[in-house]
C-alpha atoms as a PDB file:
ATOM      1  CA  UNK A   1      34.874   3.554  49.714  1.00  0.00           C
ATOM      2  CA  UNK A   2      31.990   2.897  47.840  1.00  0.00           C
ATOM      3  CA  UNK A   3      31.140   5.104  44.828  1.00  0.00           C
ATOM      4  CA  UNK A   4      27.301   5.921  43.627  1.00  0.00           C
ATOM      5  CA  UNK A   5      26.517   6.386  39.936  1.00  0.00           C
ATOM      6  CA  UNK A   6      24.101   8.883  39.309  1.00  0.00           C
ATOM      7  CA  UNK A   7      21.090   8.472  36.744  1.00  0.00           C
ATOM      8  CA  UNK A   8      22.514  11.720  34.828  1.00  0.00           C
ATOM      9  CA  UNK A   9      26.279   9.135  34.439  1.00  0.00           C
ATOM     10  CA  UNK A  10      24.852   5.824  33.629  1.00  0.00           C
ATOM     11  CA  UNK A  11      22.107   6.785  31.409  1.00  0.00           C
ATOM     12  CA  UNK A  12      23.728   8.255  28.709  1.00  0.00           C
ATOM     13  CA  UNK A  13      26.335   5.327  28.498  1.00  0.00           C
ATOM     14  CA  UNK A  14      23.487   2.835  29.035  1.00  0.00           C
ATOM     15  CA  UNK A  15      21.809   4.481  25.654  1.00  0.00           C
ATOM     16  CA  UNK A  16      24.952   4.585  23.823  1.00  0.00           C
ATOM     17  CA  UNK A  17      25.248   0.821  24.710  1.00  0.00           C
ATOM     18  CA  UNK A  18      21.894   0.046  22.818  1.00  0.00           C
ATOM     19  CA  UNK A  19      23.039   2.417  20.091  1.00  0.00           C
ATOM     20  CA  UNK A  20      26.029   0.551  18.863  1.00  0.00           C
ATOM     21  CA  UNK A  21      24.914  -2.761  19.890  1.00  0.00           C
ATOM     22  CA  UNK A  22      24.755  -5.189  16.947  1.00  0.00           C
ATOM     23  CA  UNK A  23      20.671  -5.405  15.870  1.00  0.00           C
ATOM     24  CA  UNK A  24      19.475  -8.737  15.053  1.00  0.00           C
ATOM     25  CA  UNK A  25      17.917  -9.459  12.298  1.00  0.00           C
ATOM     26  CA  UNK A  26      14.363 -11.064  12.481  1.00  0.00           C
ATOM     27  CA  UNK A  27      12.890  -9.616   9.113  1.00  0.00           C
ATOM     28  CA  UNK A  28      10.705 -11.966   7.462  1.00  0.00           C
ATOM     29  CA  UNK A  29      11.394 -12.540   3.988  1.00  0.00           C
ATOM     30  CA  UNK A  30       9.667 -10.166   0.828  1.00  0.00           C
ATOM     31  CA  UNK A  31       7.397 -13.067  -0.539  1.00  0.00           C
ATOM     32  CA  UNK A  32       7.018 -10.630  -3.261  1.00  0.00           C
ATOM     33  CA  UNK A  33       7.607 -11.084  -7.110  1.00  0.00           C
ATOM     34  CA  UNK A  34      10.564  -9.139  -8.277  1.00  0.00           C
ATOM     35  CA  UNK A  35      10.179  -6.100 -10.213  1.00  0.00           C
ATOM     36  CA  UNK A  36      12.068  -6.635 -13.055  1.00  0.00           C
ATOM     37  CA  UNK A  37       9.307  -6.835 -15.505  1.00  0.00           C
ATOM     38  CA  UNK A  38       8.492  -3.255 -14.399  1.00  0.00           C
ATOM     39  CA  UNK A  39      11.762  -1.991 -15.122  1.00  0.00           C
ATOM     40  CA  UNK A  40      11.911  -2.198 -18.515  1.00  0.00           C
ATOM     41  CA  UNK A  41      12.142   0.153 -21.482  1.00  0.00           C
ATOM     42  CA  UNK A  42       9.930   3.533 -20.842  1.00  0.00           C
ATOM     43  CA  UNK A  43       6.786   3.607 -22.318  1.00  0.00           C
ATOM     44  CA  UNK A  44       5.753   3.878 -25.765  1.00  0.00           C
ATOM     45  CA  UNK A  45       3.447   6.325 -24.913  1.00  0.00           C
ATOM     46  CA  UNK A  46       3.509   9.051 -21.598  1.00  0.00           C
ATOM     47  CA  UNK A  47       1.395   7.870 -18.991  1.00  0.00           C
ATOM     48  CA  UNK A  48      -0.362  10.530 -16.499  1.00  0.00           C
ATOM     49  CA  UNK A  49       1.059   8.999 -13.333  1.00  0.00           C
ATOM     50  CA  UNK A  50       2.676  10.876 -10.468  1.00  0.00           C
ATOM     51  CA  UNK A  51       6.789  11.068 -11.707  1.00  0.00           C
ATOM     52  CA  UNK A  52       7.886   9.442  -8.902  1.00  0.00           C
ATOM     53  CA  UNK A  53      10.251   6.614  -8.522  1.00  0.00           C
ATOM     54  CA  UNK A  54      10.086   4.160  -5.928  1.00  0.00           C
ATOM     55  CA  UNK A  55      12.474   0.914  -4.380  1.00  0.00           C
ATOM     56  CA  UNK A  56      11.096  -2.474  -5.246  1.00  0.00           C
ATOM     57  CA  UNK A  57       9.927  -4.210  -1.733  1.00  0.00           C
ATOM     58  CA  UNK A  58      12.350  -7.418  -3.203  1.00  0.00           C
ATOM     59  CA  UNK A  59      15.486  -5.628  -4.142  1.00  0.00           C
ATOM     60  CA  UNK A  60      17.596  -2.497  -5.228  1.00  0.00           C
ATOM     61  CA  UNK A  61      15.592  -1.956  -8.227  1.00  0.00           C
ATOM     62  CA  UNK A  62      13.268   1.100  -8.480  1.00  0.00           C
ATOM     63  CA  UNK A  63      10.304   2.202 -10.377  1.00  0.00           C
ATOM     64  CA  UNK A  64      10.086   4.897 -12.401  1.00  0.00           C
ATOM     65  CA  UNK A  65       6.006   4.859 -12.626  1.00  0.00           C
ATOM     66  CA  UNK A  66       5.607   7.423 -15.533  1.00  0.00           C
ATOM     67  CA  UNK A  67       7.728   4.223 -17.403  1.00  0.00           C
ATOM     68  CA  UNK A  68       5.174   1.595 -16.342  1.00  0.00           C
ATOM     69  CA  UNK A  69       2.492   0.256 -19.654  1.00  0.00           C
ATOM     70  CA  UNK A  70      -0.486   0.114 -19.155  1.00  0.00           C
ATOM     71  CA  UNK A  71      -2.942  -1.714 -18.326  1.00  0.00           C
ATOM     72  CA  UNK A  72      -2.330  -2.101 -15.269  1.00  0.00           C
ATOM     73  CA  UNK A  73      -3.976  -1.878 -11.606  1.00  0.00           C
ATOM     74  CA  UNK A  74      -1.811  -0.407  -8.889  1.00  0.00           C
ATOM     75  CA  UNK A  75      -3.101  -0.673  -5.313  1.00  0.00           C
ATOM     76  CA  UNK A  76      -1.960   0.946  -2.677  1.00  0.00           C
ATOM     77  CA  UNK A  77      -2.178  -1.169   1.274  1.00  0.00           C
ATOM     78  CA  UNK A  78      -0.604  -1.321   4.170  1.00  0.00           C
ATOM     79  CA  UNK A  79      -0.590  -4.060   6.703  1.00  0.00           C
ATOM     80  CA  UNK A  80      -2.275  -1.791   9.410  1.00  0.00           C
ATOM     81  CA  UNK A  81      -5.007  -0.960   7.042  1.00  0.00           C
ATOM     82  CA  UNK A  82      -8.406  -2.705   8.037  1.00  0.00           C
ATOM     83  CA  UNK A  83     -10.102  -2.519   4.389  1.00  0.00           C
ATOM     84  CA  UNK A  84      -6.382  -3.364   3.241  1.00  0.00           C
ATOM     85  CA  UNK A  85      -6.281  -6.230   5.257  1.00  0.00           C
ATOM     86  CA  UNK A  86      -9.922  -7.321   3.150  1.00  0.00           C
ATOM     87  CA  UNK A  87      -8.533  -6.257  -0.333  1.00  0.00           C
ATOM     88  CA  UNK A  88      -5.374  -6.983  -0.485  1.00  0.00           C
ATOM     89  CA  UNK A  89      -5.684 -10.786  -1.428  1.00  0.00           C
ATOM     90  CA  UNK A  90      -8.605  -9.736  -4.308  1.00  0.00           C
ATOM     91  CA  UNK A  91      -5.838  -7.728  -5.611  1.00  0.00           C
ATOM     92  CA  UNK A  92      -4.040 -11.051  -5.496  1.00  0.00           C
ATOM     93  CA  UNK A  93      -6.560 -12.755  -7.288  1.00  0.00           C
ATOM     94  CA  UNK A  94      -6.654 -10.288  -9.907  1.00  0.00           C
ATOM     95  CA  UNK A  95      -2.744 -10.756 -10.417  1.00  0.00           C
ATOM     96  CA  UNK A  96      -3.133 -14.426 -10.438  1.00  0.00           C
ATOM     97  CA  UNK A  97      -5.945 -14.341 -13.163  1.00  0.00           C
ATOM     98  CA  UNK A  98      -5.273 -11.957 -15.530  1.00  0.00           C
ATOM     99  CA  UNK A  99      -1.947 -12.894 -16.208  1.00  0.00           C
ATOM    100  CA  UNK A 100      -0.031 -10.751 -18.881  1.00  0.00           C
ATOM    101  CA  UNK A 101      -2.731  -8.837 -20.186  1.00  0.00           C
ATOM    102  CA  UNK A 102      -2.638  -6.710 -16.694  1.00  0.00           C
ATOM    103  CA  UNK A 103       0.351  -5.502 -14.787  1.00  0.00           C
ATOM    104  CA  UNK A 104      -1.178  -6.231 -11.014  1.00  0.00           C
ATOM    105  CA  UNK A 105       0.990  -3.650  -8.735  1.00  0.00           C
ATOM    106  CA  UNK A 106       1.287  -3.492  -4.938  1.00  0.00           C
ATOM    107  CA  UNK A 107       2.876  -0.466  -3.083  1.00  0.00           C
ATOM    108  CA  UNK A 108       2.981  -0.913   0.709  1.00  0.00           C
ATOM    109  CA  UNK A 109       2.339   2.576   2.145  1.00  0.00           C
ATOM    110  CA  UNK A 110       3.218   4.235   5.077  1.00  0.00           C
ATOM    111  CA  UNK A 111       3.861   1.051   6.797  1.00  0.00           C
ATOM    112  CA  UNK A 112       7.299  -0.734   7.972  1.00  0.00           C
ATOM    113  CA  UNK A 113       9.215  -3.172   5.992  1.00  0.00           C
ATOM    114  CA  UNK A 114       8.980  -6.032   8.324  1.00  0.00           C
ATOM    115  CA  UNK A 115       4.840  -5.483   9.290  1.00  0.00           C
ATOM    116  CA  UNK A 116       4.038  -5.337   5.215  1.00  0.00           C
ATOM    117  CA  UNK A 117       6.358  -8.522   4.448  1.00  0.00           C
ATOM    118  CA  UNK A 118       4.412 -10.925   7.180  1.00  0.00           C
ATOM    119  CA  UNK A 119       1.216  -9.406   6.191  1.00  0.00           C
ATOM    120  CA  UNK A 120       1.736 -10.184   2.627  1.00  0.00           C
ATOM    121  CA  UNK A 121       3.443 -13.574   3.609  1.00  0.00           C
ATOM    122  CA  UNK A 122      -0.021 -14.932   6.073  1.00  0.00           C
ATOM    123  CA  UNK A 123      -2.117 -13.066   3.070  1.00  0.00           C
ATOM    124  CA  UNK A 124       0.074 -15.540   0.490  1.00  0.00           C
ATOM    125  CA  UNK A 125       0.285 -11.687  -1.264  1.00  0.00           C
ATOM    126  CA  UNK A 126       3.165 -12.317  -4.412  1.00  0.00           C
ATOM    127  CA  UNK A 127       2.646  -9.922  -7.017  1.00  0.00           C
ATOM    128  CA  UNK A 128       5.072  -7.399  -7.164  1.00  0.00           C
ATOM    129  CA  UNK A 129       5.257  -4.296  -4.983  1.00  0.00           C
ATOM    130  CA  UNK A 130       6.897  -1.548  -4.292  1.00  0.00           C
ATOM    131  CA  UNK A 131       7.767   0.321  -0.899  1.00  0.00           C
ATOM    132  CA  UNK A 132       6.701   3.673  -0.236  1.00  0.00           C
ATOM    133  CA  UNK A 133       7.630   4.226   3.109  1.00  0.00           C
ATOM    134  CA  UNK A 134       7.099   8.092   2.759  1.00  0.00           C
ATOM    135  CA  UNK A 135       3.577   7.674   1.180  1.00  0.00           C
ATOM    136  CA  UNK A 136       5.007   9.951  -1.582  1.00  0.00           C
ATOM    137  CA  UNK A 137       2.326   8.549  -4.100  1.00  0.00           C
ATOM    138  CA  UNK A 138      -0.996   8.225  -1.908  1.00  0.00           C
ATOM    139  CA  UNK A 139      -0.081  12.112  -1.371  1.00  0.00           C
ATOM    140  CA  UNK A 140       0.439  12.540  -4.968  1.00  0.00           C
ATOM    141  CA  UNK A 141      -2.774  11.009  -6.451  1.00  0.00           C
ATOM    142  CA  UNK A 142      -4.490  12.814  -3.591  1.00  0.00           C
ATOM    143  CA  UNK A 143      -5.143   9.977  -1.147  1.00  0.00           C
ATOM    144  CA  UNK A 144      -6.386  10.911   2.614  1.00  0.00           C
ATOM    145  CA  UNK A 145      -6.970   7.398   3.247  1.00  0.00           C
ATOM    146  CA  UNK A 146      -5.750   3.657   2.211  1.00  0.00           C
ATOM    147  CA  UNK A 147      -6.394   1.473   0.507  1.00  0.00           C
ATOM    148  CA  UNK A 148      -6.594   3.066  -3.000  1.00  0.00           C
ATOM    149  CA  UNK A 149      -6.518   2.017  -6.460  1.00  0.00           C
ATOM    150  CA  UNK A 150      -5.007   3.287  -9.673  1.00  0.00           C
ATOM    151  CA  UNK A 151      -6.252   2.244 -12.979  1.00  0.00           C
ATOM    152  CA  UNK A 152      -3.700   2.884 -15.892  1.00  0.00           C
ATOM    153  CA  UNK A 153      -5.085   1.940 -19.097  1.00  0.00           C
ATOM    154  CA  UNK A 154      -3.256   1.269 -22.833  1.00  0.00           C
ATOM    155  CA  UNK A 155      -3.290   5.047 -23.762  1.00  0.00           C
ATOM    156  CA  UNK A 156      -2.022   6.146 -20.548  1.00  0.00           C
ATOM    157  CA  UNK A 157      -4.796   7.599 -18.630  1.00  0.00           C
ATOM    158  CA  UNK A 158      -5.383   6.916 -15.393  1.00  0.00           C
ATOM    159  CA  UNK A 159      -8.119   6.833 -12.825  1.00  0.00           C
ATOM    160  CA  UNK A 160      -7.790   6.822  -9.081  1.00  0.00           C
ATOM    161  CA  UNK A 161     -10.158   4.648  -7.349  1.00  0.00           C
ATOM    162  CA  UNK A 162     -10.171   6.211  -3.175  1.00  0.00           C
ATOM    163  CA  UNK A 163     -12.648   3.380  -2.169  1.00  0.00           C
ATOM    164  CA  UNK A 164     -12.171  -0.141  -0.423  1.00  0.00           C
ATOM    165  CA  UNK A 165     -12.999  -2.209  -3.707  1.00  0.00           C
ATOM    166  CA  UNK A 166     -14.627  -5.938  -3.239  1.00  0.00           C
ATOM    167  CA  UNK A 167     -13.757  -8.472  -6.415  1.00  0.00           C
ATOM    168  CA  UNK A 168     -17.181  -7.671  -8.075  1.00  0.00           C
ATOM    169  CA  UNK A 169     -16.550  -3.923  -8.061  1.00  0.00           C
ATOM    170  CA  UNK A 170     -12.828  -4.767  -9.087  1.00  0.00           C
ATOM    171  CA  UNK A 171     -13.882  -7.015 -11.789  1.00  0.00           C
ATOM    172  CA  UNK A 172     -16.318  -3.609 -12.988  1.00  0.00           C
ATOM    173  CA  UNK A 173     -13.645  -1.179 -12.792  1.00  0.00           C
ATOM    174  CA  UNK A 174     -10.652  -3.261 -14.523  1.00  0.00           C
ATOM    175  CA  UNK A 175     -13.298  -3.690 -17.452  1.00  0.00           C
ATOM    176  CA  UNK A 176     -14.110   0.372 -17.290  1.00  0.00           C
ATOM    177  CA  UNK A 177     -10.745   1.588 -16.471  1.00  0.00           C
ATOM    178  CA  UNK A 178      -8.489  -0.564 -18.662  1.00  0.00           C
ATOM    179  CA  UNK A 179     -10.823  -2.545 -21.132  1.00  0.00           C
ATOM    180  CA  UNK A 180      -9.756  -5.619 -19.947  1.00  0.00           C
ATOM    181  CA  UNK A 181     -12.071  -8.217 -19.314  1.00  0.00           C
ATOM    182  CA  UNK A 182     -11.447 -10.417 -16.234  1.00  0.00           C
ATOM    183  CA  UNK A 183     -13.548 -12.851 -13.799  1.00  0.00           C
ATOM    184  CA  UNK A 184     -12.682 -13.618 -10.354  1.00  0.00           C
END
């Protein structure tokens, strides 16, 4: 005798099969810079960002951003963004060039670990960044939209930038924001 299954038998096994099978891993690496430079002593002096910590895209460190120095430039991207997609390697550019007199600070928002790695990777996107999955800090500096920028300057004082930014207006704003003076 020949015995029929019924959908309402085999589906539930059939989903408890993809459950427990073993996932394979094609994640592209983090080309990222680690964050251990960030994740140093607090600050000297209070800064006004959000106090929120966040995981380093490279590693198990985290972020405590009221402990980051300023100056420094923190943008916020993801890989699905459009204007991200356009900004994203001037925010490179400004990493690249001002060297230690700017922290340069990604945080991949919103977006999935695997989609922000290649992104970064085809963008050749190093600096280091942090992953906010959650967008706990877009939400916090009152972000509706991405990309934005967050100026933190020497005293601690920040200014949040809600506009796609192009290298001239970056090169403006760095100057204004932070009093550092860079060219790209």
């Amino acid at each position: 005798m020949r015995r029929l299954f019924s959908v309402t038998t085999v589906l539930p096994l059939l989903l408890l099969g993809a459950c427990t099978a073993e996932a394979k891993s094609t994640d592209t690496p983090a080309p990222f810079a680690a964050c251990t430079a960030l994740t140093g002593s607090a600050a000297a002096t209070p800064n006004a960002l959000p106090d929120l910590e966040l995981p380093c895209f490279t590693g198990k460190e985290r972020v405590t951003l009221r402990s980051l120095r300023g100056p420094a430039v923190i943008n916020l991207w993801a890989s699905w963004c459009e204007p991200c997609r356009r900004e994203l390697p001037v925010m490179q550019q400004l990493a690249d060039t001002a060297g230690d007199r700017l922290t340069v600070l990604g945080v991949d928002t919103g977006d999935g670990r695997e989609a922000g790695a290649s992104f970064a990777a085809d963008k050749g996107v190093t600096m280091p960044t942090l992953f906010d999955e959650d967008k706990k800090l877009v939400n916090a500096v009152g972000g509706i939209n991405l990309p934005v920028t967050v100026f933190l300057d020497a005293a601690g004082k920040t200014y949040v930038n809600l506009l796609p930014l192009d290298a001239a207006k970056l090169v403006a704003m760095v100057k204004e924001h932070t009093g550092v003076a860079v060219t790209l």
